[in-house]
Protein backbone atom coordinates (compact mmCIF):
# COMPACT_ATOMS: atom_id res chain seq x y z
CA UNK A 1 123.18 -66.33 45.90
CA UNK A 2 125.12 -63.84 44.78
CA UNK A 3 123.66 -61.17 41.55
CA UNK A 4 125.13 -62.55 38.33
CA UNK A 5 123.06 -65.69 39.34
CA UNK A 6 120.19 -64.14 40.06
CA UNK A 7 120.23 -62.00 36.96
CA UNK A 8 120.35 -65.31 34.61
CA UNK A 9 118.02 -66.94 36.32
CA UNK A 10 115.72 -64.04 36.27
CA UNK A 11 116.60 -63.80 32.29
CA UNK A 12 115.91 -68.02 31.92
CA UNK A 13 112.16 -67.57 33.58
CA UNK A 14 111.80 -64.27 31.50
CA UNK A 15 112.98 -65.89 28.21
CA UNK A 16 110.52 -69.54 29.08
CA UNK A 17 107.81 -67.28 30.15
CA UNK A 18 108.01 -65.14 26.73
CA UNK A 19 108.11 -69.11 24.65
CA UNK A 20 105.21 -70.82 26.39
CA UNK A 21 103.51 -67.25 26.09
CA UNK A 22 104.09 -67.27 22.29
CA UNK A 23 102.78 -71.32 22.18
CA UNK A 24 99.10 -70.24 23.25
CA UNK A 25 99.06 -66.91 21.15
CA UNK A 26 99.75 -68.88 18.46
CA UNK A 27 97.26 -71.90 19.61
CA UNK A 28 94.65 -69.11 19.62
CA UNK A 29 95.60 -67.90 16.33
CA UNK A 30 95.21 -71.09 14.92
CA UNK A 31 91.58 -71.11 15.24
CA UNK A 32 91.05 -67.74 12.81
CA UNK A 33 92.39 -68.76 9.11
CA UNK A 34 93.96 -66.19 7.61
CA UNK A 35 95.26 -64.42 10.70
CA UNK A 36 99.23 -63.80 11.30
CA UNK A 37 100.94 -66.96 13.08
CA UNK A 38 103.78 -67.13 14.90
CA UNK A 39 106.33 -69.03 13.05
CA UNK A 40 108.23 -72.13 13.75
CA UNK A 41 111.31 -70.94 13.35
CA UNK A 42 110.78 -68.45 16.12
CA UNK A 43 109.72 -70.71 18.13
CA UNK A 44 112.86 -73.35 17.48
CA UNK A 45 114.67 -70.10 18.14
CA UNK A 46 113.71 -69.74 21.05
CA UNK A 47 113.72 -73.36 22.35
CA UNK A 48 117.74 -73.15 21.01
CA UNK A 49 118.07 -70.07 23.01
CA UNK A 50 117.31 -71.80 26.19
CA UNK A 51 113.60 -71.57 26.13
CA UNK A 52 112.97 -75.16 25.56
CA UNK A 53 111.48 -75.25 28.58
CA UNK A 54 108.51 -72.69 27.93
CA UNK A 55 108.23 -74.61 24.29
CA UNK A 56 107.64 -78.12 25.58
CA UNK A 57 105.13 -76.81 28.09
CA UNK A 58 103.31 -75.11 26.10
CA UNK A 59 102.83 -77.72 23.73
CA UNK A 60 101.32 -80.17 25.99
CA UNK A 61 99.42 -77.28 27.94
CA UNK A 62 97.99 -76.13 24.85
CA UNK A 63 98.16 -79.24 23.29
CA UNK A 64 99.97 -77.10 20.23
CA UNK A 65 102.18 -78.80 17.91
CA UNK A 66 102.10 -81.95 19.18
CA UNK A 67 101.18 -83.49 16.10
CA UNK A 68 104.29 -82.44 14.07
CA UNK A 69 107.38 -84.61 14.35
CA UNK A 70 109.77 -82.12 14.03
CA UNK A 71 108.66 -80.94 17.76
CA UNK A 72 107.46 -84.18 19.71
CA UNK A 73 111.73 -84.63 18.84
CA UNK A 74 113.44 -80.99 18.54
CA UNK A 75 112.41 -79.89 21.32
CA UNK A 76 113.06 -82.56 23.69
CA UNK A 77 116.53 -82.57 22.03
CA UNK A 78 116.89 -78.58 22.48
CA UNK A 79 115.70 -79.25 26.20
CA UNK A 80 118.70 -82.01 26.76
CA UNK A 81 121.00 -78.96 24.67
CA UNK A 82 120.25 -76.48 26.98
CA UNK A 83 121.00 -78.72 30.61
CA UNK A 84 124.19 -79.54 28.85
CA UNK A 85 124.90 -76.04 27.90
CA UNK A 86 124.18 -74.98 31.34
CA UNK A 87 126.34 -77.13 33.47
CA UNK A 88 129.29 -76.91 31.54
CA UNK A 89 128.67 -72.94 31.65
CA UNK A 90 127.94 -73.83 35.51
CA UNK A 91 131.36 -75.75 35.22
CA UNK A 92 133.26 -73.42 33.43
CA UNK A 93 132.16 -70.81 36.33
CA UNK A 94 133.01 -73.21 39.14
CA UNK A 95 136.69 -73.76 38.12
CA UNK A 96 137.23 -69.83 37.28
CA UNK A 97 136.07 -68.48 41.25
């Protein structure tokens, strides 16, 4: 495997890591009213940034969010985004070496 790989793999797990991080801070601010949340945009950011992956887990692991629409079908979208994204990056790479 040669470095540039291993560099945006390395920056994928980071970025997923950081998202499903972020979905149980915010599950455990959602217990204190009143306290700072983590907003949805942020997270939708990051789920368009290729961190659907983090998002979606957390939400199930968590059980976070699963009771807004907008997520049980963003984020499975942004997840299908981001594998298409990917391989025609992957693609794009191929042809170019």
């Amino acid at each position: 495997m040669n470095n540039t790989l291993l560099l945006i793999l390395a920056f994928l797990t980071a970025l997923n890591l950081i998202a499903f991080f972020l979905m149980f801070l915010d599950k455990l601010k959602s217990a204190n009213p009143g306290s700072s949340r983590i907003s949805e945009g942020l997270l939708f950011f990051l789920a368009t940034a290729f961190g659907s992956l983090g998002v979606y887990l957390g939400m199930f692991i968590f059980r976070h969010k699963t009771r807004k629409w907008y997520f049980l079908v963003g984020i499975p979208l942004l997840f299908l985004q981001n594998l298409a994204t990917a391989w025609l990056i992957y693609l794009y790479l191929i042809s170019n070496s």
